[in-house]
Protein backbone atom coordinates (compact mmCIF):
# COMPACT_ATOMS: atom_id res chain seq x y z
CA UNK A 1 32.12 14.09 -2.16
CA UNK A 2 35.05 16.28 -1.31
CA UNK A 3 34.51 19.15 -3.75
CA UNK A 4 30.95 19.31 -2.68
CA UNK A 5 32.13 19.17 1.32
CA UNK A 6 35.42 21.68 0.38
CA UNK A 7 33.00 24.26 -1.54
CA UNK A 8 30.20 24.01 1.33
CA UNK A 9 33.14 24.98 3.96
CA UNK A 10 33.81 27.78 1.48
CA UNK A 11 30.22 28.85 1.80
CA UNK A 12 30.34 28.88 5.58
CA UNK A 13 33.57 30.30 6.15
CA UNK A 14 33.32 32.99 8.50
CA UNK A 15 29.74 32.38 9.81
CA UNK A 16 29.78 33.52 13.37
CA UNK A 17 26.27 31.01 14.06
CA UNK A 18 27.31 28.09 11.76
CA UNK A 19 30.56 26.09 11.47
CA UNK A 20 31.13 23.52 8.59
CA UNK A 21 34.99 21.53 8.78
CA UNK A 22 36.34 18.31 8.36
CA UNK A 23 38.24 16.05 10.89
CA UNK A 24 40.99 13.42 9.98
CA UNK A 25 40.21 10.73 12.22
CA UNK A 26 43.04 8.73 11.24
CA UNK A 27 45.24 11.72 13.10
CA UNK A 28 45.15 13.90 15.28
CA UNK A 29 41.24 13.92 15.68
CA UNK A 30 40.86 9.71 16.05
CA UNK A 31 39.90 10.81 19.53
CA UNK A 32 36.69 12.93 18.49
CA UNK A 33 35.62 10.55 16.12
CA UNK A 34 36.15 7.87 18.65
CA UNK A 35 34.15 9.48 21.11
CA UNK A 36 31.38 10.30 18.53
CA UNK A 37 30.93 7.08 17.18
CA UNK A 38 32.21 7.20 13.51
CA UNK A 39 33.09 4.06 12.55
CA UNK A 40 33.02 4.38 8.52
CA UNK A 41 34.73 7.37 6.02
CA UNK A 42 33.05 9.83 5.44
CA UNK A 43 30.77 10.35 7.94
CA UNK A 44 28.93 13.41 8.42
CA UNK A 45 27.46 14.17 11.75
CA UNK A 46 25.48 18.14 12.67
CA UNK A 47 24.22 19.35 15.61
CA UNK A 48 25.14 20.14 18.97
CA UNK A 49 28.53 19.33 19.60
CA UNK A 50 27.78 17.74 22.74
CA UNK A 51 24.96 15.76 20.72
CA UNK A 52 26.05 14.87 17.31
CA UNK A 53 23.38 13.71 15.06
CA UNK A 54 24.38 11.49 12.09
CA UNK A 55 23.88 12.99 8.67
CA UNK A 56 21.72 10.61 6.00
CA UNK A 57 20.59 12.96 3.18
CA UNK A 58 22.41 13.52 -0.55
CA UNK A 59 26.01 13.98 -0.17
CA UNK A 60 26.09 16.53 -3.97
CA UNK A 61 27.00 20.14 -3.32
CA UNK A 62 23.05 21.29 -3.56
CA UNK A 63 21.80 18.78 -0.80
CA UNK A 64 24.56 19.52 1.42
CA UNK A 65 24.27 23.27 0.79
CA UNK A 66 20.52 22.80 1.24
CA UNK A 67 20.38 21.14 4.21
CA UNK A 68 22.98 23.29 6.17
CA UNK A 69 20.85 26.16 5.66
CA UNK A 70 17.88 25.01 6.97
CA UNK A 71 19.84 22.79 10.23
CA UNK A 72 22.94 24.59 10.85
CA UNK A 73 22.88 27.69 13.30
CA UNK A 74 21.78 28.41 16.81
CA UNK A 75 19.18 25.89 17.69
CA UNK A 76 17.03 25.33 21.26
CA UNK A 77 19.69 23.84 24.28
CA UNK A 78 20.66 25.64 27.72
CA UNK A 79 22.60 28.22 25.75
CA UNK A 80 19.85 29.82 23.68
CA UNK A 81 16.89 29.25 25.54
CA UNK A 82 14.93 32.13 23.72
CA UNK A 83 14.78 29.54 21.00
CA UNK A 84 12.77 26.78 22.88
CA UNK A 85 9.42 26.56 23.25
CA UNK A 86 7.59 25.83 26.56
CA UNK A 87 7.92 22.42 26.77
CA UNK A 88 11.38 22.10 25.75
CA UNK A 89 12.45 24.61 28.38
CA UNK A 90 10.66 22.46 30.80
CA UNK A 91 12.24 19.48 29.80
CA UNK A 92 16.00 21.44 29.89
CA UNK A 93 14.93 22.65 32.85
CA UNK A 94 14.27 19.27 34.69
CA UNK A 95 17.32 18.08 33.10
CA UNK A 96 19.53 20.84 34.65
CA UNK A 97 17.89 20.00 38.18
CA UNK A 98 19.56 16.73 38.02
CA UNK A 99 22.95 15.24 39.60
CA UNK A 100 25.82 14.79 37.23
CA UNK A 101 25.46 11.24 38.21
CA UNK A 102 21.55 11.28 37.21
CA UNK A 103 22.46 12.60 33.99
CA UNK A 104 25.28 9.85 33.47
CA UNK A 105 22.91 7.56 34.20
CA UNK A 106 20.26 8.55 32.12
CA UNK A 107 22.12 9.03 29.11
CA UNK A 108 23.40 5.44 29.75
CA UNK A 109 20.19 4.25 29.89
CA UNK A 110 18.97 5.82 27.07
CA UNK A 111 21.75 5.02 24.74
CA UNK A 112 21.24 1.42 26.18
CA UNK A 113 18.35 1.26 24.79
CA UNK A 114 19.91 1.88 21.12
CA UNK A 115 22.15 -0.21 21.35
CA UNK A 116 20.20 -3.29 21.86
CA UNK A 117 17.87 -2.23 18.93
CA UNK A 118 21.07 -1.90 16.74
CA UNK A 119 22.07 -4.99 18.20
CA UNK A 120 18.66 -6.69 17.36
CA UNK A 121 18.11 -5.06 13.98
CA UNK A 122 21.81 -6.70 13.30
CA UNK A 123 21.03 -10.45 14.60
CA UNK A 124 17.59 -10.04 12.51
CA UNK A 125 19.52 -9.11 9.38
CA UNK A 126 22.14 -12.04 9.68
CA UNK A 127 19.41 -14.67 10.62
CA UNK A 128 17.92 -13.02 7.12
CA UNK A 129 21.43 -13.41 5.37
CA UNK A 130 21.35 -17.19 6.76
CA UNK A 131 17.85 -17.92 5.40
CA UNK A 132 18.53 -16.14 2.10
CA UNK A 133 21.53 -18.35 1.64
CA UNK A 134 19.70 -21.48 2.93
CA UNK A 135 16.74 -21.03 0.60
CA UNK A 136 19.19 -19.82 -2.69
CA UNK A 137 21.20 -23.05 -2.00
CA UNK A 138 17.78 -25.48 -1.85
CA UNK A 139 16.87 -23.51 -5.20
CA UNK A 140 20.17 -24.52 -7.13
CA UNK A 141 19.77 -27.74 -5.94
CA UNK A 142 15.92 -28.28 -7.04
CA UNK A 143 16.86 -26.36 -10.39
CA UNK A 144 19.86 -28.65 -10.74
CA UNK A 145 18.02 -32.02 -10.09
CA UNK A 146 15.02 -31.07 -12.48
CA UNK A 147 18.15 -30.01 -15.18
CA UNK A 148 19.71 -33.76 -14.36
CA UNK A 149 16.47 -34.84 -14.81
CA UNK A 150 16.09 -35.09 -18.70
CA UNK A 151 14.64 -30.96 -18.75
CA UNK A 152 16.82 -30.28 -21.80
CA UNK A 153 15.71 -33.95 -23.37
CA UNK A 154 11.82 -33.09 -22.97
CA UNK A 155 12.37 -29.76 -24.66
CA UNK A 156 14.07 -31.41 -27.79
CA UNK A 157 11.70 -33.92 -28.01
CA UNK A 158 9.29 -31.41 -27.86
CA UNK A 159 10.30 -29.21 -30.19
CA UNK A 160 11.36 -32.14 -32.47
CA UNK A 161 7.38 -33.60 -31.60
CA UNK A 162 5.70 -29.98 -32.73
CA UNK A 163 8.01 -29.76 -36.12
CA UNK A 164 8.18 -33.12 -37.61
CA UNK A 165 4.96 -34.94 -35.20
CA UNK A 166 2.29 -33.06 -36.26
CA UNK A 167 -0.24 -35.66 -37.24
CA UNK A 168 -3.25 -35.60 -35.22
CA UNK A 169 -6.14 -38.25 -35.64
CA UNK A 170 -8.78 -35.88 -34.90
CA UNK A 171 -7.53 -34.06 -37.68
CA UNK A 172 -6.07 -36.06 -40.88
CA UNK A 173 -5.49 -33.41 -42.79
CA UNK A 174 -2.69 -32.72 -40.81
CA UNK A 175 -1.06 -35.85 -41.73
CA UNK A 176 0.69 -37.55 -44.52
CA UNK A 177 -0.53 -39.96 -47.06
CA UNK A 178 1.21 -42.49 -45.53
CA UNK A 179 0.55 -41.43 -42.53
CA UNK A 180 -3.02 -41.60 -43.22
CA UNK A 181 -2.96 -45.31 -44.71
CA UNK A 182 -1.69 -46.32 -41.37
CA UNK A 183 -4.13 -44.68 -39.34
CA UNK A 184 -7.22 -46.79 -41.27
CA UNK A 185 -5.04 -49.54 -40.93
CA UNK A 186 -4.47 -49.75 -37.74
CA UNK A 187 -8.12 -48.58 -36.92
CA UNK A 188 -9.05 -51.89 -38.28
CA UNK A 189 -7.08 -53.47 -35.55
CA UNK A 190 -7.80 -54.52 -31.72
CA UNK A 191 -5.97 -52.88 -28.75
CA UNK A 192 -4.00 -55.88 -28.14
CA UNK A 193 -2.61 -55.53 -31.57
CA UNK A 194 -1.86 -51.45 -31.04
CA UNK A 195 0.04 -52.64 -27.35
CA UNK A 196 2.04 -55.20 -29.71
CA UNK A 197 3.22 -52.49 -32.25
CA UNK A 198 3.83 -50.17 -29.79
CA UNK A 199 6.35 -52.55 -28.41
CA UNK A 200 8.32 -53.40 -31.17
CA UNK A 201 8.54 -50.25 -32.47
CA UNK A 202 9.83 -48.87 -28.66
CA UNK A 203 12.05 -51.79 -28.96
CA UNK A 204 13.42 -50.79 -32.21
CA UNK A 205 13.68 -46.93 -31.20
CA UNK A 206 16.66 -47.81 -29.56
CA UNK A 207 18.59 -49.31 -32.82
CA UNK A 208 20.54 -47.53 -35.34
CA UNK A 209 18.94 -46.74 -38.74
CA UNK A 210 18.52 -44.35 -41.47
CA UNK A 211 17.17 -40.68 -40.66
CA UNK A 212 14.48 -41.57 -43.09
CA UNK A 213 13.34 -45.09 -41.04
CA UNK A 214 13.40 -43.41 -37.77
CA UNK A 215 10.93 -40.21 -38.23
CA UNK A 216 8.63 -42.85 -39.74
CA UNK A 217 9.14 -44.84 -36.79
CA UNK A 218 8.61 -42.37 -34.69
CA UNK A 219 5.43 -41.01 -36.49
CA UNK A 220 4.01 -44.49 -36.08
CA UNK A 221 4.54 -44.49 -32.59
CA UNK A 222 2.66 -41.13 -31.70
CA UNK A 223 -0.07 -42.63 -33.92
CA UNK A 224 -0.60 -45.61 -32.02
CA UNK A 225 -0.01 -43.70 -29.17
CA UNK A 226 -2.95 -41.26 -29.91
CA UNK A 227 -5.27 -44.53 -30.45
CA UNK A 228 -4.33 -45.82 -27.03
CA UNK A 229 -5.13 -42.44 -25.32
């Protein structure tokens, strides 16, 4: 940002209505920064210098440039009354009817008031950072209990199911010869007889054997499985 702020001063520079400068607040001007709030560098404040405003808009040499021209210069206050409309003459004008202490007082109040909203937008915000980590940590831990779960086991069976498991009784031509001889055999059985196979072949599922021995195992299984549905 400091070419942008360095050429804007250069713009400025001997403006008799409009003055655009920097302050090192780590120096010799901690004092005026203290007393106008700046708490983060850079900050960029405009106004009256009795009334600094913060600055929120682009910080590039054309928004900065942009935004001086339209803000920066004489404005409405007790010095340049011809600026101010009616009711903001009235309202300087009840102001300047006050006690020093009124004012004080006022401007206490007022900046009170600010405060606790700042105050309350900050305790909302950390309550927010607490639920936000509250609810990301209950996430991992569902997502890591569904993982522990067999997720990754149900996918390979799956996808092992849909490329080798495609038989369908509904639809024999989507099965093998032999897969088809053992369909109209086992249609000829009872349901006691499917529950029987489907043990011993669960049983055996578990043992070691050829590649070969265990699709066909496996194949017999969803068949019987199918019947019992």
């Amino acid at each position: 940002m400091k070419p942008a702020w360095d050429r804007l001063m250069e713009e400025f520079e001997g403006n008799s209505g409009s003055l655009v400068g920097d302050v090192d607040c780590t120096a010799e001007g901690k004092p005026l920064c203290d007393s106008n709030g700046v708490e983060g560098f850079p900050t960029i404040k405009y106004g009256d210098p009795n009334a600094l405003e913060k600055y929120e808009g682009g910080r590039d040499y054309d928004a900065l440039s942009a935004f001086a021209k339209e803000n920066l210069g004489p404005s409405c206050g007790p010095a340049n009354m011809e600026l101010c409309d009616d009711a903001q003459k009235a309202e300087i004008e009840k102001f300047q009817a006050m006690s020093d202490a009124d004012l004080d007082a006022s401007i206490a109040e007022k900046e009170k008031i600010i405060e606790d909203a700042e105050a309350k937008f900050k305790a909302g915000i950390d309550a927010l950072q607490a639920t936000h980590k509250e609810l990301e940590a209950t996430k991992e831990a569902a997502i890591a209990a569904v993982k522990d779960s067999g997720l990754a086991t149900l996918k390979v069976v799956k996808g092992y199911a849909g490329s080798i498991l495609k038989c369908q009784i509904a639809d024999v031509s989507t099965c093998s010869e032999k897969e088809t001889k053992f369909i109209d055999l086992m249609k000829g059985k009872t349901k006691e007889d499917w529950d029987k196979q489907v043990a011993r072949l669960t049983k055996m599922a578990g043992g070691d054997m050829k590649a070969e021995l265990k699709q066909w195992l496996w194949q017999r299984l969803r068949i019987l499985k199918q019947l019992l549905a």
